[in-house]
PDB file of N, CA and C in Angstrom:
ATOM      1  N   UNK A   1      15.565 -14.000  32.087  1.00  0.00           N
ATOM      2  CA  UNK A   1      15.140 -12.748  32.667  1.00  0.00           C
ATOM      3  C   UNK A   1      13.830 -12.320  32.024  1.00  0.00           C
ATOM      4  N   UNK A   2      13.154 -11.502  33.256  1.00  0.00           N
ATOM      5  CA  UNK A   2      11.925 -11.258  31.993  1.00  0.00           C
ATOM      6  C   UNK A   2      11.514  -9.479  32.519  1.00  0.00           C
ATOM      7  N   UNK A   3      10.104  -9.240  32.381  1.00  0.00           N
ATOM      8  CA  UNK A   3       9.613  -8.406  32.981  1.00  0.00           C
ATOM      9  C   UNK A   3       9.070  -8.070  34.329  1.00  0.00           C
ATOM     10  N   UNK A   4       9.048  -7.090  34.735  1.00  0.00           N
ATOM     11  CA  UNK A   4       8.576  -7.017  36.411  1.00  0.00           C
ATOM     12  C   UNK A   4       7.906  -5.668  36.112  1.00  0.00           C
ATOM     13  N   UNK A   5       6.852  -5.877  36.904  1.00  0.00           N
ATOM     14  CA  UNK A   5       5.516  -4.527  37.026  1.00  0.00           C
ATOM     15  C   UNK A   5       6.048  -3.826  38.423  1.00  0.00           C
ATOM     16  N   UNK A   6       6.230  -2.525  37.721  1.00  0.00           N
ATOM     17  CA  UNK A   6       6.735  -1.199  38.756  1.00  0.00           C
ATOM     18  C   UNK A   6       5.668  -0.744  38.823  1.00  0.00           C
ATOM     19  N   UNK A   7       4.267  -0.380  38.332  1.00  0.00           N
ATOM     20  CA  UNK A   7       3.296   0.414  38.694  1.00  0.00           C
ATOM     21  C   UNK A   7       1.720  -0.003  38.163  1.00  0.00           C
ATOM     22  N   UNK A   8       0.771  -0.017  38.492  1.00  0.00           N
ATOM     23  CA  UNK A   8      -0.458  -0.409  38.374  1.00  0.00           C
ATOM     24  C   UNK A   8      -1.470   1.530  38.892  1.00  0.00           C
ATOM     25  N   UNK A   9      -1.918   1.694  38.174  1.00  0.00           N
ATOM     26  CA  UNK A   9      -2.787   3.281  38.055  1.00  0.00           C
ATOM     27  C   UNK A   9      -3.227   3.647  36.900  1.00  0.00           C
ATOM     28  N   UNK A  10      -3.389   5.068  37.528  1.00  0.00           N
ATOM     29  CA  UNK A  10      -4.423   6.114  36.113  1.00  0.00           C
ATOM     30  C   UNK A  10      -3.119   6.173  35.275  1.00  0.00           C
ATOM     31  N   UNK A  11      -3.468   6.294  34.158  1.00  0.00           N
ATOM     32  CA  UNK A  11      -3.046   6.523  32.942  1.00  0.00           C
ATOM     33  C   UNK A  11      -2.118   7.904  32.917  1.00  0.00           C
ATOM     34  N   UNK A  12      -2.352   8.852  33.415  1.00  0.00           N
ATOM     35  CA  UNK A  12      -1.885  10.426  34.396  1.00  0.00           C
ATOM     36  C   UNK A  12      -0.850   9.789  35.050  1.00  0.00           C
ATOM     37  N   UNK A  13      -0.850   8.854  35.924  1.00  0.00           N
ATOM     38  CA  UNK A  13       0.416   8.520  36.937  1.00  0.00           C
ATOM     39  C   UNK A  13       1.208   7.543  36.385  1.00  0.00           C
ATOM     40  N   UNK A  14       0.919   6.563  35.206  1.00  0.00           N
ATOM     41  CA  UNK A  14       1.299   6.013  34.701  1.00  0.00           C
ATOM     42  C   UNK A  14       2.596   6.993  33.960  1.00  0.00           C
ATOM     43  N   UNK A  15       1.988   7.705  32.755  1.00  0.00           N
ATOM     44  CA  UNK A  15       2.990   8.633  31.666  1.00  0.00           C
ATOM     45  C   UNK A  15       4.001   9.194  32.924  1.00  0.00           C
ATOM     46  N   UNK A  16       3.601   9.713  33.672  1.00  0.00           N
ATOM     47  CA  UNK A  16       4.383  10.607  34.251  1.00  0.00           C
ATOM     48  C   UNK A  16       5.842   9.597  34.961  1.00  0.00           C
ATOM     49  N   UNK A  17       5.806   8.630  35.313  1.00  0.00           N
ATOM     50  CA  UNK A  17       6.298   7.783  35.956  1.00  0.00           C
ATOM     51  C   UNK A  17       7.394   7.145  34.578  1.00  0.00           C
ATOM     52  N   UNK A  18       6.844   7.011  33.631  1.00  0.00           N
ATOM     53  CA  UNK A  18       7.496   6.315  32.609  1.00  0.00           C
ATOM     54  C   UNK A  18       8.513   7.454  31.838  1.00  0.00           C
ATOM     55  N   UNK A  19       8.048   8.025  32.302  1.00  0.00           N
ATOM     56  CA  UNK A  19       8.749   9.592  31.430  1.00  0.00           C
ATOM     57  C   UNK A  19      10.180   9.644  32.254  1.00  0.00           C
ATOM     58  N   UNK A  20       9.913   9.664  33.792  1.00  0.00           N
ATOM     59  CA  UNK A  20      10.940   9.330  34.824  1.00  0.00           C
ATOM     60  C   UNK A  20      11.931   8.291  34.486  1.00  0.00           C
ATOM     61  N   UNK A  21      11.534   7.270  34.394  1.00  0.00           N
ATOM     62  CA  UNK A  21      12.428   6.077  34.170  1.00  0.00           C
ATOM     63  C   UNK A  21      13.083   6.156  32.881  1.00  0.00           C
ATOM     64  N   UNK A  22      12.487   6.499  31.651  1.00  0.00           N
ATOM     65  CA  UNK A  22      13.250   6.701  30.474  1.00  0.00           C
ATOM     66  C   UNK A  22      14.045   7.900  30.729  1.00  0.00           C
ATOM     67  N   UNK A  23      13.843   8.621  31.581  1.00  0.00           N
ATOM     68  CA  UNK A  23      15.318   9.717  31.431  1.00  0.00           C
ATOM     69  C   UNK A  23      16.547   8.985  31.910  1.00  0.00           C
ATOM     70  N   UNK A  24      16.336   7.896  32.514  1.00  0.00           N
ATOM     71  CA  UNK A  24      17.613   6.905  33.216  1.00  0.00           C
ATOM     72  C   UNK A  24      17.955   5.891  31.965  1.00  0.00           C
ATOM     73  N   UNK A  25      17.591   6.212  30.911  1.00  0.00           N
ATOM     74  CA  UNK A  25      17.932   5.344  29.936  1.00  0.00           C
ATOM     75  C   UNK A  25      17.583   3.514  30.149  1.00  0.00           C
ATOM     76  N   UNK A  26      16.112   3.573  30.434  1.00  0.00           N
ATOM     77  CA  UNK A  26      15.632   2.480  30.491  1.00  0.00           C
ATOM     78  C   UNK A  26      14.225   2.319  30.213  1.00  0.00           C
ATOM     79  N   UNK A  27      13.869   0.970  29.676  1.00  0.00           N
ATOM     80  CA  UNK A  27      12.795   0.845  28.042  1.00  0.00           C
ATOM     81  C   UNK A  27      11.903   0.319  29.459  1.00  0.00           C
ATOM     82  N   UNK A  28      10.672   1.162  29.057  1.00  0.00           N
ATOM     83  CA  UNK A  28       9.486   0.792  29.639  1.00  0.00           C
ATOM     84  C   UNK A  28       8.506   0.254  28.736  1.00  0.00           C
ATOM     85  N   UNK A  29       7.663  -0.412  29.522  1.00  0.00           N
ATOM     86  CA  UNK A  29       6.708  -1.414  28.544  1.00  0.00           C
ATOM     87  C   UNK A  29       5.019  -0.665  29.533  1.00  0.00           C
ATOM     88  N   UNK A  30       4.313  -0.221  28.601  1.00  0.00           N
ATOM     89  CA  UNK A  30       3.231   0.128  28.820  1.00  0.00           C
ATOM     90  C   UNK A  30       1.782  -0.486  28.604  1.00  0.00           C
ATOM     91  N   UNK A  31       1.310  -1.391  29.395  1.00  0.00           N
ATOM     92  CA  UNK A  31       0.222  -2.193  29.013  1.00  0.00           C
ATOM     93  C   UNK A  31      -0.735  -1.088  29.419  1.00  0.00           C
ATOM     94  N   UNK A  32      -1.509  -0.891  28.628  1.00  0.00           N
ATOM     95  CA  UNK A  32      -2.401  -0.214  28.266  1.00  0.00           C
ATOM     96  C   UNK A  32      -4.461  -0.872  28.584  1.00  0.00           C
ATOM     97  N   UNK A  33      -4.500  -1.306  29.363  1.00  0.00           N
ATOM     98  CA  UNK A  33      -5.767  -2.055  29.693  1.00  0.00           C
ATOM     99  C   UNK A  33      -7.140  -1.310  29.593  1.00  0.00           C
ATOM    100  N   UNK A  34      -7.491  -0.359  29.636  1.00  0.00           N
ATOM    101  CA  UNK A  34      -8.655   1.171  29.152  1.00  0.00           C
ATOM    102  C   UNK A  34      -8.619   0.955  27.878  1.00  0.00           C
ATOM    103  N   UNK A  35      -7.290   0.748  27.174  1.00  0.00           N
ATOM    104  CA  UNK A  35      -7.963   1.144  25.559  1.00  0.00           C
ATOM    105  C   UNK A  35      -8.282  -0.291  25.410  1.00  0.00           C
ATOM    106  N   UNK A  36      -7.472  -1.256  25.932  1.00  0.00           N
ATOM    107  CA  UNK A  36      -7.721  -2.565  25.439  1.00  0.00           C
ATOM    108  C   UNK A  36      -9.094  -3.236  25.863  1.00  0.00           C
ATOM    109  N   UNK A  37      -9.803  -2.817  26.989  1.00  0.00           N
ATOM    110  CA  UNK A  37     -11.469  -2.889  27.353  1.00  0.00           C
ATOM    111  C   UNK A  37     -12.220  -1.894  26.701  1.00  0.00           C
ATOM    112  N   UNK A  38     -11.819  -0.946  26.181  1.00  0.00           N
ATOM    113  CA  UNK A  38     -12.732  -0.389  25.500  1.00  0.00           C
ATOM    114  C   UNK A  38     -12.721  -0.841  24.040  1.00  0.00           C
ATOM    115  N   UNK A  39     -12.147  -1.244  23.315  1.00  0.00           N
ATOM    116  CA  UNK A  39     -11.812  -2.186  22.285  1.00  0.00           C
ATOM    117  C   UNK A  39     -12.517  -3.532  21.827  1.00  0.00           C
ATOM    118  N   UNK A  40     -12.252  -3.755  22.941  1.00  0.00           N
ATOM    119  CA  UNK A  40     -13.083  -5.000  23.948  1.00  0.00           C
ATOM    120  C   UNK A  40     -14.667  -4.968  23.727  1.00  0.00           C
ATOM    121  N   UNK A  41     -15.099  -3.733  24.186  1.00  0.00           N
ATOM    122  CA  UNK A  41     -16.314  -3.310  24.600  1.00  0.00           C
ATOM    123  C   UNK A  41     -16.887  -3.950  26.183  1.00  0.00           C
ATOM    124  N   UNK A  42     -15.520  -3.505  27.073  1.00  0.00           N
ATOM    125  CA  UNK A  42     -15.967  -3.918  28.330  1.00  0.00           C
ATOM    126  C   UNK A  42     -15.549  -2.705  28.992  1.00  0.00           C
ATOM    127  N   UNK A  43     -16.078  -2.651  30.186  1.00  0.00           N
ATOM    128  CA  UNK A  43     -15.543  -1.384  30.921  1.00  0.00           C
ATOM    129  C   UNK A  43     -13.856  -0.946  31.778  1.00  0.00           C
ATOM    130  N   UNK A  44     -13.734   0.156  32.312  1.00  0.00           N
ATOM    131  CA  UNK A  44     -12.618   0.091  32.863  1.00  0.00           C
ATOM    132  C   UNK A  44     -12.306  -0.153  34.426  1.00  0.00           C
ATOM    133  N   UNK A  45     -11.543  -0.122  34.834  1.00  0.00           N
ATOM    134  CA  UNK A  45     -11.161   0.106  36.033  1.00  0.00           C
ATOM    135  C   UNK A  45      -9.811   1.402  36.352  1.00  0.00           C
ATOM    136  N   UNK A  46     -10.001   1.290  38.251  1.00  0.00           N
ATOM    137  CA  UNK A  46      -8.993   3.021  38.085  1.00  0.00           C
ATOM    138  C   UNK A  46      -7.807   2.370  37.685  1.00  0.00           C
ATOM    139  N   UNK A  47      -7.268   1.506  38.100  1.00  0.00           N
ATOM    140  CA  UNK A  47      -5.981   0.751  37.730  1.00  0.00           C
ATOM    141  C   UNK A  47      -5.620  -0.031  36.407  1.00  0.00           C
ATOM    142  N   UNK A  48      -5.977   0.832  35.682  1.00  0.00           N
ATOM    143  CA  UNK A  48      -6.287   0.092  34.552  1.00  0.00           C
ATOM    144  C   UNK A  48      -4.815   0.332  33.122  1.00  0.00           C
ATOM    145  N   UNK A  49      -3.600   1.096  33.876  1.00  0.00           N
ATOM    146  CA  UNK A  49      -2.357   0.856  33.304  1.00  0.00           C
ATOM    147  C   UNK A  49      -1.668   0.564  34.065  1.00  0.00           C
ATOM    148  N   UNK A  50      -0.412  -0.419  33.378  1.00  0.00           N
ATOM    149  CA  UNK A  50       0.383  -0.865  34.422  1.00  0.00           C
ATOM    150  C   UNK A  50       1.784  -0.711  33.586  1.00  0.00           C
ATOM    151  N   UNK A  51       2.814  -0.828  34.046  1.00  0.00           N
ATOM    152  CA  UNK A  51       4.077  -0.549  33.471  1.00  0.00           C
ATOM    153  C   UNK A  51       5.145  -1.729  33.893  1.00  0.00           C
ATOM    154  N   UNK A  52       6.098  -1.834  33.289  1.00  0.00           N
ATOM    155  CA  UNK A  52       6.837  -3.215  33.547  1.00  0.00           C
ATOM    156  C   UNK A  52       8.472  -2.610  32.966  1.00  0.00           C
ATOM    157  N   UNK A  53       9.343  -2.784  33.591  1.00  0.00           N
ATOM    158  CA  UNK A  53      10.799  -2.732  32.912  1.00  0.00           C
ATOM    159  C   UNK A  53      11.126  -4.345  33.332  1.00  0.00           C
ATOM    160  N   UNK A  54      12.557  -4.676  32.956  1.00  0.00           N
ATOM    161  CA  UNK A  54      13.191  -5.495  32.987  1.00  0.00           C
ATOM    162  C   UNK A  54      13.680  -5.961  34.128  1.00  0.00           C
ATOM    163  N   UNK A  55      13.839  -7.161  34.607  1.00  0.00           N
ATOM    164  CA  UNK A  55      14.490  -8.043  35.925  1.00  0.00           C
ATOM    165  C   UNK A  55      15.503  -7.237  36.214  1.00  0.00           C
ATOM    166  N   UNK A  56      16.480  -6.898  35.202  1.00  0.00           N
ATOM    167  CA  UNK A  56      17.749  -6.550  35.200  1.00  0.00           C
ATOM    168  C   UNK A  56      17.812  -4.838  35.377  1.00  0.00           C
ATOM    169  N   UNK A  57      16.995  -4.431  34.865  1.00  0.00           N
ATOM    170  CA  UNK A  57      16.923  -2.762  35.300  1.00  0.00           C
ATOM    171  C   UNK A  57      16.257  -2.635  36.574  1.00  0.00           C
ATOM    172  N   UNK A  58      15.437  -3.022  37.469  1.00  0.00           N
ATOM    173  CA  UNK A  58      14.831  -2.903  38.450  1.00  0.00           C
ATOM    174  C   UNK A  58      15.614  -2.194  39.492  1.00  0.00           C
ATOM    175  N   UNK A  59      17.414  -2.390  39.382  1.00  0.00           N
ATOM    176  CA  UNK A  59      17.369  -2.347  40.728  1.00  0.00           C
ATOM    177  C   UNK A  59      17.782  -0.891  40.658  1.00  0.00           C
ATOM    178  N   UNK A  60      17.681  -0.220  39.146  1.00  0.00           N
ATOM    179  CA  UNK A  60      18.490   0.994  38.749  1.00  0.00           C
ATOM    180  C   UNK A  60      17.075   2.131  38.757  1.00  0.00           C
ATOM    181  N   UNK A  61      15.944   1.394  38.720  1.00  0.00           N
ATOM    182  CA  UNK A  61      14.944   2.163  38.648  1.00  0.00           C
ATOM    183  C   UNK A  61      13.756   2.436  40.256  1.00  0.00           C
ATOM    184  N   UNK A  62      14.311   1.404  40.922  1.00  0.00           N
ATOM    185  CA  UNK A  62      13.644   1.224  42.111  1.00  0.00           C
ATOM    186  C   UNK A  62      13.928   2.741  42.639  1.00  0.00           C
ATOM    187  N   UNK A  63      14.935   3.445  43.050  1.00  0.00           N
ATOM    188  CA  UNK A  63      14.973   4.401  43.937  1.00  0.00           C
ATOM    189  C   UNK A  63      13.882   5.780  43.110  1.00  0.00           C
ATOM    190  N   UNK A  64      13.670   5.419  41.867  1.00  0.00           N
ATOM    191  CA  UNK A  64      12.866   6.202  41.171  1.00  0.00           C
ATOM    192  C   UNK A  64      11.578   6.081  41.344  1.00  0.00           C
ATOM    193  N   UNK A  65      11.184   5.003  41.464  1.00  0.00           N
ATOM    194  CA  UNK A  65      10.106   4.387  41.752  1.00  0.00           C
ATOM    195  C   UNK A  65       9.466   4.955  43.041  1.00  0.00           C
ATOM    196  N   UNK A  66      10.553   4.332  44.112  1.00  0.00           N
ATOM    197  CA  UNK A  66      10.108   5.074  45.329  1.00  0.00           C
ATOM    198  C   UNK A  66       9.826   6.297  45.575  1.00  0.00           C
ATOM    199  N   UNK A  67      10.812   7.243  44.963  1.00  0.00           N
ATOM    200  CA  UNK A  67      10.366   8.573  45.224  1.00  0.00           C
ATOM    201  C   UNK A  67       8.847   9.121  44.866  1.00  0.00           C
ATOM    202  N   UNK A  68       8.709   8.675  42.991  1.00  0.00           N
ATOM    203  CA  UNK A  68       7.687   8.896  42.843  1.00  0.00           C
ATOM    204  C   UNK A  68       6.276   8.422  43.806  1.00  0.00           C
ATOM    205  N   UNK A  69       6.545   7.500  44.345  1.00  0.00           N
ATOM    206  CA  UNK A  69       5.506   6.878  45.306  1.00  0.00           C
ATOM    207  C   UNK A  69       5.115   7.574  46.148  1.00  0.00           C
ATOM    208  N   UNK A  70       6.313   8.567  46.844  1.00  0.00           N
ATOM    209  CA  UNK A  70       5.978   9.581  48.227  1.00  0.00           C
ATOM    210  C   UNK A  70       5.363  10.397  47.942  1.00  0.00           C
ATOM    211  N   UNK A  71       5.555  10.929  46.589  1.00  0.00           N
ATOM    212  CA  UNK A  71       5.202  12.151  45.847  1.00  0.00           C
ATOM    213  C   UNK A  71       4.165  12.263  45.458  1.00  0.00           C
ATOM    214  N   UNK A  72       3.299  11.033  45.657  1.00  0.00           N
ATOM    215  CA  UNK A  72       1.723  11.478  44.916  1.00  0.00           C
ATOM    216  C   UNK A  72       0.905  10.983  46.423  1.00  0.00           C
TER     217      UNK A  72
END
């Protein structure tokens, strides 16, 4: 089993989304790509966080997922 990417965005829609899923008692993984190009010394993009839970939590977090999706 591994990881699966629930969201690709701003950093704003990112937290907010992850904040969601950890109230369901499930570990989000936050790749962070802005700090890691600026680090870098390369530039960003708008999509530049992405978030990932587990194969196995997906199917507990999907209806969360979706909602948030309508919602922005």
């Amino acid at each position: 089993m591994g990881l699966m990417k629930v969201f690709s965005g701003s950093e704003i829609l990112a937290l907010a989304l992850k904040e969601k899923i950890e109230a369901v008692n499930v570990d989000v993984l936050m790749k962070d790509n802005i700090q890691s190009g600026r680090l870098a010394g390369f530039g960003t993009s708008g999509s530049a966080v992405e978030l990932f839970v587990q194969e196995t939590d997906f199917s507990k977090v999907n209806p969360i997922i979706e909602e948030f999706r309508l919602n922005i």
